[in-house]
C-alpha atoms as a PDB file:
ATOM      1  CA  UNK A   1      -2.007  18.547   5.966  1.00  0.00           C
ATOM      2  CA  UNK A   2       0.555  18.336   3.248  1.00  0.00           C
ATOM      3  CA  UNK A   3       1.259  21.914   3.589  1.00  0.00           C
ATOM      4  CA  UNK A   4       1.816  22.006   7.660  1.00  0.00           C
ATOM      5  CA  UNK A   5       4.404  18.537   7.362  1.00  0.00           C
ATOM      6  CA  UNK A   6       6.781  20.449   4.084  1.00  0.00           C
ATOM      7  CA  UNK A   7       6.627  23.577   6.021  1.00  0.00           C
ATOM      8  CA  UNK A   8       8.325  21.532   9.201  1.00  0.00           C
ATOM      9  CA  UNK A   9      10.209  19.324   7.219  1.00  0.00           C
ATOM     10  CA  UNK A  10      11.300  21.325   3.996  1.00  0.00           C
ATOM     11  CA  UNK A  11      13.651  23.331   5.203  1.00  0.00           C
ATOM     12  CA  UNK A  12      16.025  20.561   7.037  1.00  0.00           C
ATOM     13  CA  UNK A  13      18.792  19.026   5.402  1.00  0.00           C
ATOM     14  CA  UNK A  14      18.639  16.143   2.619  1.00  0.00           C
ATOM     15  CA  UNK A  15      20.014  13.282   5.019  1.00  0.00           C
ATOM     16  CA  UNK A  16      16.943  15.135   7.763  1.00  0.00           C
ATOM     17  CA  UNK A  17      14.446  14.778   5.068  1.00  0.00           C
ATOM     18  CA  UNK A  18      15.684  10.811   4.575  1.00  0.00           C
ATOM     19  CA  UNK A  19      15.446   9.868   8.381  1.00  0.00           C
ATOM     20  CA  UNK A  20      11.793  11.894   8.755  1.00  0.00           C
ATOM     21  CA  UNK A  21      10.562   9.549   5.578  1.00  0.00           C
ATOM     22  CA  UNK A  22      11.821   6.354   6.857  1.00  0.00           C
ATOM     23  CA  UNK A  23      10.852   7.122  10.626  1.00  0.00           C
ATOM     24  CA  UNK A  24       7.544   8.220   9.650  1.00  0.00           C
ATOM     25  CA  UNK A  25       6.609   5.423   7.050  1.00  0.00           C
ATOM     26  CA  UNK A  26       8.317   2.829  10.087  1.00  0.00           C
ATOM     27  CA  UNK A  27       6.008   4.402  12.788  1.00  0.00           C
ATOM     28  CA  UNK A  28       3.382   3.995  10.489  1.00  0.00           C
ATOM     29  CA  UNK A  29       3.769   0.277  11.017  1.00  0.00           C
ATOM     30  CA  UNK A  30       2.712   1.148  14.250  1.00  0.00           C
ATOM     31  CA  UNK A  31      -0.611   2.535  13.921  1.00  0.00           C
ATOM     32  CA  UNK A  32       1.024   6.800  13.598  1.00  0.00           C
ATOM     33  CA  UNK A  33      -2.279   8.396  11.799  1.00  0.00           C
ATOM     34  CA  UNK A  34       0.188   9.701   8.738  1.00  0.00           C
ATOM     35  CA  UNK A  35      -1.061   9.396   5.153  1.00  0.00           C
ATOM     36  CA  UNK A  36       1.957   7.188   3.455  1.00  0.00           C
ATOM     37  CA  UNK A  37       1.555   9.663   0.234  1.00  0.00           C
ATOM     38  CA  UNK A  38       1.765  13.039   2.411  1.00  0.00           C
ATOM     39  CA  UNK A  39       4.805  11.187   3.843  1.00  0.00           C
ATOM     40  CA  UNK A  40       6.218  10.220  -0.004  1.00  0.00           C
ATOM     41  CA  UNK A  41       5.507  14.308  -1.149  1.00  0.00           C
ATOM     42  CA  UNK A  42       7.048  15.651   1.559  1.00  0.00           C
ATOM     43  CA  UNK A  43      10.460  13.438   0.937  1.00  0.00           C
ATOM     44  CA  UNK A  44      10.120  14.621  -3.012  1.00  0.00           C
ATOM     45  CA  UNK A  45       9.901  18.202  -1.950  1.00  0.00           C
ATOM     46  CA  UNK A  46      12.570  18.238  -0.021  1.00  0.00           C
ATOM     47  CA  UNK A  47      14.702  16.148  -2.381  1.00  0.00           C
ATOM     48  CA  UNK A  48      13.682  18.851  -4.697  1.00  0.00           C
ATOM     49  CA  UNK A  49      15.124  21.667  -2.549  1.00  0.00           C
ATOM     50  CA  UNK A  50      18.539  19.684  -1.636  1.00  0.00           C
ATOM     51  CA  UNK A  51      18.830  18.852  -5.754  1.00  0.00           C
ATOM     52  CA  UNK A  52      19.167  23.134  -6.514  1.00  0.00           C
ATOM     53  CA  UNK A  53      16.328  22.440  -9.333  1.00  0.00           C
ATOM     54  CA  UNK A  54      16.521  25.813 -11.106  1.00  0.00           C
ATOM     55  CA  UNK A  55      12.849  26.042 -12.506  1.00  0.00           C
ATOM     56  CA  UNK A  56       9.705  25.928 -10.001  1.00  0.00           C
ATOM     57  CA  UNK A  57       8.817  22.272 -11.487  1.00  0.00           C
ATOM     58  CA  UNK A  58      11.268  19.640 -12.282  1.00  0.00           C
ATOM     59  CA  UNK A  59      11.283  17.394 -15.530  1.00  0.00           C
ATOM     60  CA  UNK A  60      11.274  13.899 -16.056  1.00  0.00           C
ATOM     61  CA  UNK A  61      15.006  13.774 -16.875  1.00  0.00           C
ATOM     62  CA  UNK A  62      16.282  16.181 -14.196  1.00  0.00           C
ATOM     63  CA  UNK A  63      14.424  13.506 -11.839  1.00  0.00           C
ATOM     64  CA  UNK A  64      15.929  10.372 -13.216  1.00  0.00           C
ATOM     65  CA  UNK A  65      19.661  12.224 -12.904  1.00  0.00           C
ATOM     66  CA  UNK A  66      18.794  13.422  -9.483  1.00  0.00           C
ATOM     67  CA  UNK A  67      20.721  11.592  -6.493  1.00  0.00           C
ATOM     68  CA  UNK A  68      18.140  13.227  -3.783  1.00  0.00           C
ATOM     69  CA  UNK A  69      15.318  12.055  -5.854  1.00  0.00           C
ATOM     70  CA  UNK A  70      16.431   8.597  -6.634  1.00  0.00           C
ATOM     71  CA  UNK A  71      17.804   8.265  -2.861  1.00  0.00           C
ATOM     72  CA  UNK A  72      14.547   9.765  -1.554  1.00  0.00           C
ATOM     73  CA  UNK A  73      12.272   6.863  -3.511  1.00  0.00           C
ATOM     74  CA  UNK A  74      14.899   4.310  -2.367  1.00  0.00           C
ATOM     75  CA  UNK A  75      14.810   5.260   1.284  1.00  0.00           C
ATOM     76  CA  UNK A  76      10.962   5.479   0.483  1.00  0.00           C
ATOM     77  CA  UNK A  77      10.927   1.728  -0.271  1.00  0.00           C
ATOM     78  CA  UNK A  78      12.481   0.436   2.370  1.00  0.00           C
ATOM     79  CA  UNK A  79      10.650   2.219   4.834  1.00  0.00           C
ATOM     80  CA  UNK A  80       6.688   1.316   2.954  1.00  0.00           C
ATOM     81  CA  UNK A  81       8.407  -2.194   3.532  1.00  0.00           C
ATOM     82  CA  UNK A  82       9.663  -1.777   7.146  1.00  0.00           C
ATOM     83  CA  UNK A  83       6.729  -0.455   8.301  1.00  0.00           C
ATOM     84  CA  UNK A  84       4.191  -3.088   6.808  1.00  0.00           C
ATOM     85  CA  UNK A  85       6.453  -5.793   7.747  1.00  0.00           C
ATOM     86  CA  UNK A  86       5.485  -4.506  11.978  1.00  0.00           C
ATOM     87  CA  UNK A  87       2.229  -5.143  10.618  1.00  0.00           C
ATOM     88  CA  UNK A  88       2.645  -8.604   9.083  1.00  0.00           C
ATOM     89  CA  UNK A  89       4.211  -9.576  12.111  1.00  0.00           C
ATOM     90  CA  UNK A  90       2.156  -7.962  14.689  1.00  0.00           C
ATOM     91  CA  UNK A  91      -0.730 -10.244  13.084  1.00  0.00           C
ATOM     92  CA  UNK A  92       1.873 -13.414  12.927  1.00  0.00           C
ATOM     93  CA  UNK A  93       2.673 -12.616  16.790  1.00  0.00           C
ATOM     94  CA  UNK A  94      -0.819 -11.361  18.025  1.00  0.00           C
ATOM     95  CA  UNK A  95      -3.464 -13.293  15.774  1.00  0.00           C
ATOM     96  CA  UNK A  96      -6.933 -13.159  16.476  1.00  0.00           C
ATOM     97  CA  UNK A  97      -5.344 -11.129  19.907  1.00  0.00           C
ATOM     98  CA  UNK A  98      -5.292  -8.192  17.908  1.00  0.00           C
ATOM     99  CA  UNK A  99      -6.731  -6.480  21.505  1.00  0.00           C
ATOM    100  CA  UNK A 100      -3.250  -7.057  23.108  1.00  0.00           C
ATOM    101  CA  UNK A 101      -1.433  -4.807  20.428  1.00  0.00           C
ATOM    102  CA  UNK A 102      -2.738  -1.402  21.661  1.00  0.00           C
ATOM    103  CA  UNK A 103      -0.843   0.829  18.217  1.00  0.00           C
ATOM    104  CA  UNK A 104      -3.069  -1.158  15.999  1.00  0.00           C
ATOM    105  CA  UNK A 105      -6.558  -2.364  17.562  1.00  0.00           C
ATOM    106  CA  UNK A 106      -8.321   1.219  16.949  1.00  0.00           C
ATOM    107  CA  UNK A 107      -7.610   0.640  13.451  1.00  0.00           C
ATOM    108  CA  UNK A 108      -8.200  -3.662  12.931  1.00  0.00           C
ATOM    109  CA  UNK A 109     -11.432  -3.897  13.922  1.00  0.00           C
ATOM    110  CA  UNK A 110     -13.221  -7.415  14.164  1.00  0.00           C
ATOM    111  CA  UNK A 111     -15.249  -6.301  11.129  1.00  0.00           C
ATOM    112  CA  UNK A 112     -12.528  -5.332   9.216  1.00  0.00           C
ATOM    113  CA  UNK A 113     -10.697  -8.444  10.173  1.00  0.00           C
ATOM    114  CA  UNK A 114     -13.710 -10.646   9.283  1.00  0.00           C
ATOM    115  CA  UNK A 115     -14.078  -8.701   5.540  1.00  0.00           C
ATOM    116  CA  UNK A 116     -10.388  -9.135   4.685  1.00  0.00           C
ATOM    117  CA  UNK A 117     -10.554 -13.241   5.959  1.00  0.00           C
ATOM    118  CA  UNK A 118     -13.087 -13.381   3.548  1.00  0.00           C
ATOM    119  CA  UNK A 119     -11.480 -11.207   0.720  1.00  0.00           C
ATOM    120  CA  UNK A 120      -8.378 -13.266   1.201  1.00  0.00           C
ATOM    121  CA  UNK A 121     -10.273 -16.338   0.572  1.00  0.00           C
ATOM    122  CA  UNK A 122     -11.863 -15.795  -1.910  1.00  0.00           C
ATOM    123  CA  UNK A 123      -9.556 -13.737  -4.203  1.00  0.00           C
ATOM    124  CA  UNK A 124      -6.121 -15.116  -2.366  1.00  0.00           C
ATOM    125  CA  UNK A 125      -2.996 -13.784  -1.929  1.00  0.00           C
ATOM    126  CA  UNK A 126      -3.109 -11.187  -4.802  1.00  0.00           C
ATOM    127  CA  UNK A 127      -5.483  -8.621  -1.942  1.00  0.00           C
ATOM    128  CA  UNK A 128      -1.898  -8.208  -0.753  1.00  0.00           C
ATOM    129  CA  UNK A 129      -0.730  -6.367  -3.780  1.00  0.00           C
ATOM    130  CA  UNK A 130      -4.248  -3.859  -4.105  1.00  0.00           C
ATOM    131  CA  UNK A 131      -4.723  -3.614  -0.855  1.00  0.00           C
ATOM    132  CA  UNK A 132      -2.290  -0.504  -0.727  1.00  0.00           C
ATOM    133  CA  UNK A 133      -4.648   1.581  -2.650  1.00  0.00           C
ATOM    134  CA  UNK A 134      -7.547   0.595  -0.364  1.00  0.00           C
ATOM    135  CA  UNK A 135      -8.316   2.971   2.098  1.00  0.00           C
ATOM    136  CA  UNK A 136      -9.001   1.529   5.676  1.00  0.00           C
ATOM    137  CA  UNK A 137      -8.177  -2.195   4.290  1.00  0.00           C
ATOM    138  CA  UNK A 138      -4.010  -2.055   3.640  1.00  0.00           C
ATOM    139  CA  UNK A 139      -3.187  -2.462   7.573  1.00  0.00           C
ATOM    140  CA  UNK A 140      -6.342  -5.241   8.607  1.00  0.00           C
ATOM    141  CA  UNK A 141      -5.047  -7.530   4.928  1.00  0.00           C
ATOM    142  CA  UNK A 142      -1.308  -7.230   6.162  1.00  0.00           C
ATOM    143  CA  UNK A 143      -2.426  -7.878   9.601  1.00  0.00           C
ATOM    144  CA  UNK A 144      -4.079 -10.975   8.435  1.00  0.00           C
ATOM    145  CA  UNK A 145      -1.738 -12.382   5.979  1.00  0.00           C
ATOM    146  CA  UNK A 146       0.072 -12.691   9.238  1.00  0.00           C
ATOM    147  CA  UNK A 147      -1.573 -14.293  11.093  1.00  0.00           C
ATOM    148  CA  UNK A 148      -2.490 -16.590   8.178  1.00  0.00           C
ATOM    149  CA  UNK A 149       1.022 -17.423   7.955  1.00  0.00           C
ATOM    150  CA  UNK A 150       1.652 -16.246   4.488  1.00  0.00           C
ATOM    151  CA  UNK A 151       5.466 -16.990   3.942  1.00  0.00           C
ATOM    152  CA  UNK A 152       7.298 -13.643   4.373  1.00  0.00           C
ATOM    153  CA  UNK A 153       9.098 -13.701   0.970  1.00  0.00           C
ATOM    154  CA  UNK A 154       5.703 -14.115  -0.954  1.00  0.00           C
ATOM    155  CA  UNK A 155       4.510 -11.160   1.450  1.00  0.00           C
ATOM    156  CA  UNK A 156       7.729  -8.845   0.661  1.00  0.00           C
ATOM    157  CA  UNK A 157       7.318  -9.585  -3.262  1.00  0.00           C
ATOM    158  CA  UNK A 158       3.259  -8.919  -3.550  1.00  0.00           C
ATOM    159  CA  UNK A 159       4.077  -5.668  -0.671  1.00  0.00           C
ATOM    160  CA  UNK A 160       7.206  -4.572  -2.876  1.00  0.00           C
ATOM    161  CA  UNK A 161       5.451  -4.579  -5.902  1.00  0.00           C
ATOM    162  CA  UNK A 162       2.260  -2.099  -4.983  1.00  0.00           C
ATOM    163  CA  UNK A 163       5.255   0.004  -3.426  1.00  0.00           C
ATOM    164  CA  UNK A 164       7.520   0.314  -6.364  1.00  0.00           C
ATOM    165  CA  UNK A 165       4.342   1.673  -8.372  1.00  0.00           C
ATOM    166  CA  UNK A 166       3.715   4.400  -4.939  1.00  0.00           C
ATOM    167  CA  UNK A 167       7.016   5.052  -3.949  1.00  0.00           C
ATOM    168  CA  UNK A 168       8.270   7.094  -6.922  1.00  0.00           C
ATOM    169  CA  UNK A 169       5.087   8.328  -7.463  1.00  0.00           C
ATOM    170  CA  UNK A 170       4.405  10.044  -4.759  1.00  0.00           C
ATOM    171  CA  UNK A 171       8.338  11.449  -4.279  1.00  0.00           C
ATOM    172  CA  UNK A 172       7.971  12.366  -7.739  1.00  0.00           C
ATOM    173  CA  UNK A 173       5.003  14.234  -7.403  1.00  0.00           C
ATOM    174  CA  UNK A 174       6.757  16.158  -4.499  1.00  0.00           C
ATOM    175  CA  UNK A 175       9.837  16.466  -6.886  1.00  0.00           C
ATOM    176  CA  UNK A 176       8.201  17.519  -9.956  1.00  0.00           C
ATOM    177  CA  UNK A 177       6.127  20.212  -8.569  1.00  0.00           C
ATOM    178  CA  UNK A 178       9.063  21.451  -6.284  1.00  0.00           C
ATOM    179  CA  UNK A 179       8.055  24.453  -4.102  1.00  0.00           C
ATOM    180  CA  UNK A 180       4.083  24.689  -5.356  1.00  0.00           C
ATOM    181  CA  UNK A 181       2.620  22.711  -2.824  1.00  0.00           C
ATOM    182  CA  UNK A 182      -0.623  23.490  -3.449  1.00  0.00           C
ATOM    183  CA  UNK A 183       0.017  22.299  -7.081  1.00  0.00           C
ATOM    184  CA  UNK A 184       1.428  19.210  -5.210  1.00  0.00           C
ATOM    185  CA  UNK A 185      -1.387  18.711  -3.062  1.00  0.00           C
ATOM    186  CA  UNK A 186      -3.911  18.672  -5.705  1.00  0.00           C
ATOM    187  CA  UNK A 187      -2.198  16.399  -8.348  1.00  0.00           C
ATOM    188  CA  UNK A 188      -1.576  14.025  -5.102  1.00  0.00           C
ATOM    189  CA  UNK A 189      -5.558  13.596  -4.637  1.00  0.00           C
ATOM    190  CA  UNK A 190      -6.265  13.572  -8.324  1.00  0.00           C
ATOM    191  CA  UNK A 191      -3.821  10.285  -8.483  1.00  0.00           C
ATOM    192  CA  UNK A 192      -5.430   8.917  -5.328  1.00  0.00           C
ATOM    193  CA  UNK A 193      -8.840   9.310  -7.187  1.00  0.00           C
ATOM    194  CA  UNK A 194      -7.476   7.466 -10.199  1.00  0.00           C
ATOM    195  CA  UNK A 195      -5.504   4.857  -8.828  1.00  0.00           C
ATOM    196  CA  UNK A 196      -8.851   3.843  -6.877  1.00  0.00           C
ATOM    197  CA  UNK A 197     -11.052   3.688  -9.560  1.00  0.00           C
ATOM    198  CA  UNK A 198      -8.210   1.463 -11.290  1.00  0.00           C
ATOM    199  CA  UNK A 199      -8.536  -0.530  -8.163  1.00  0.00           C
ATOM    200  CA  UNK A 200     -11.953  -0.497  -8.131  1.00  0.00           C
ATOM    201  CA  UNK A 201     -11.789  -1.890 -11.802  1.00  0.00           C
ATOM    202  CA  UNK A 202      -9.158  -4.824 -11.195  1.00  0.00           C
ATOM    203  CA  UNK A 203     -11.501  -5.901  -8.528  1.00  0.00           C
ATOM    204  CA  UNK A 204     -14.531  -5.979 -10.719  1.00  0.00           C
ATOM    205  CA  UNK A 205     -12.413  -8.034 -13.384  1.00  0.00           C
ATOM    206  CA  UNK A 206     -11.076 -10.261 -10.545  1.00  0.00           C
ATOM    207  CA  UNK A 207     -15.104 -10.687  -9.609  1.00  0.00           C
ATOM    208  CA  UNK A 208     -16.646 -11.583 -12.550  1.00  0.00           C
ATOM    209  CA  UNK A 209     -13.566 -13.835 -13.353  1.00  0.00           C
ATOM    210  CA  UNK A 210     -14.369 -15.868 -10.110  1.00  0.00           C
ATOM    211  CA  UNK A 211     -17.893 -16.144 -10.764  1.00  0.00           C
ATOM    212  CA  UNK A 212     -17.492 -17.379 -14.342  1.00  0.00           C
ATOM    213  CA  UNK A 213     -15.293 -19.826 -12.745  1.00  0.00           C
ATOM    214  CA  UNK A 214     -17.487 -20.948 -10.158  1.00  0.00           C
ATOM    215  CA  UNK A 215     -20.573 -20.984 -12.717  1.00  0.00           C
ATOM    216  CA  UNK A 216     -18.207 -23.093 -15.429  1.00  0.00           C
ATOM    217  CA  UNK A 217     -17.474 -25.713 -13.101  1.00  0.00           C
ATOM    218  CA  UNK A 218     -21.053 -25.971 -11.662  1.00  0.00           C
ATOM    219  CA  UNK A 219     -21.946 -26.765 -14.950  1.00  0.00           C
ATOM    220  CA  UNK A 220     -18.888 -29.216 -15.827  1.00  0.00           C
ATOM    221  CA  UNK A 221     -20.548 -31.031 -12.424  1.00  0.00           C
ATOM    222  CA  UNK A 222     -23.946 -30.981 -13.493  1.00  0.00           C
ATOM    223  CA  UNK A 223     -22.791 -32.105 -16.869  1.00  0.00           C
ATOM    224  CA  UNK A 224     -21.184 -35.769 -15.538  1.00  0.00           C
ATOM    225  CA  UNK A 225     -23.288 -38.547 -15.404  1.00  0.00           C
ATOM    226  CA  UNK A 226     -23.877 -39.187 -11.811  1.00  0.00           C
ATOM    227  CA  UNK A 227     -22.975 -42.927 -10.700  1.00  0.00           C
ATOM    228  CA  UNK A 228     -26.039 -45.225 -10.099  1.00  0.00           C
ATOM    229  CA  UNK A 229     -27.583 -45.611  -6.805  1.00  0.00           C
ATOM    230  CA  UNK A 230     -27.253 -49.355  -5.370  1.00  0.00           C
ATOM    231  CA  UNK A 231     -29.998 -50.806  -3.781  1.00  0.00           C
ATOM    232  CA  UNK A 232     -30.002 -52.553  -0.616  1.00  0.00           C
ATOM    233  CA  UNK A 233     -31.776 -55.783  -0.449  1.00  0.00           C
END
């Protein structure tokens, strides 16, 4: 897929490449079937192209000095954020309705819906921040920490901080690996791979934290002297 979007992107203009990120990531939002990072790669290829990088791969300090680059992961941002805000609000507006939003009820299902009420409870509000690297969860956990009225700012701080780590990235995977896609392609999946078992190890730690909790204070109850029973005469 990666190679089909740079091909029909890559050879448009710098400012093109901007709007396709940002209308992409925003439709997104609305249920488009568009993998954010094949989104992100394609904006750091073409920012790659528009930056007349000499060598085939770009380094680290040729990115931080690019304009395209740095504009590309900036435009990046705000459209990750515009585009998961639709979501928090289409689960402040809609609810439980999910049904009456047609973009987004193939993709909340009731199960999914049920899972992340649960997740939410029991882990809180900090599902928002891993639930970008969750495949099949992001969109049902921002749908639901709408319509569990999470405050907007808190959602906007916990969203923005899972996208500063994926915007740059994935543009700077695009960036760095300039006109070898394939190259591209394949680093792409091998970070998917490891930011998921990272994931996957956060929420073990985040597990066996809550059930050390819950077993401490089951004990600390046990442990108090229970008050004696009054008899009725």
């Amino acid at each position: 897929m990666l190679e089909h979007v740079v091909e029909m992107v890559g050879g448009y203009s710098l400012h093109f490449g901007y709007g396709f990120v940002f209308a992409a990531l925003l439709l997104c939002g609305f249920g488009l079937p568009l993998p954010e990072d094949v989104v992100l790669v394609t904006g750091g290829v073409v920012a790659w192209r528009s930056a007349d990088v000499e060598s085939a791969t770009a380094t680290l300090p040729t990115m931080l000095h690019s304009h395209a680059f740095i504009g590309m992961v900036v435009v990046g941002l705000i459209g990750i954020l515009a585009g998961d805000s639709v979501i928090f609000w289409a689960g402040r507006r809609f609810g439980a309705r999910v049904a009456d939003f047609k973009p987004l009820r193939r993709v909340i299902t009731p199960d999914k819906l049920e899972k992340v009420e649960k997740l939410m409870r029991r882990r809180g509000n900090v599902v928002v921040l891993i639930a970008r690297y969750l495949p099949g969860i992001r969109t049902p956990t921002y749908f639901t920490a709408g319509h569990a009225k999470l405050p907007y700012w808190e959602f906007l701080v916990l969203d923005g901080l899972a996208a500063v780590v994926s915007a740059p990235l994935w543009v700077g995977v695009g960036f760095y690996f300039g006109s070898n896609i394939e190259e591209a392609a394949r680093t792409a999946q091998a970070f998917s791979h490891y930011i998921l078992a990272a994931v996957g190890i956060l929420v073990g730690v985040l597990a066996l934290r809550s059930i050390r909790n819950h077993r401490a204070r089951a004990r600390e109850a046990a442990a108090q002297p229970q008050p004696p029973s009054v008899e009725r005469e």
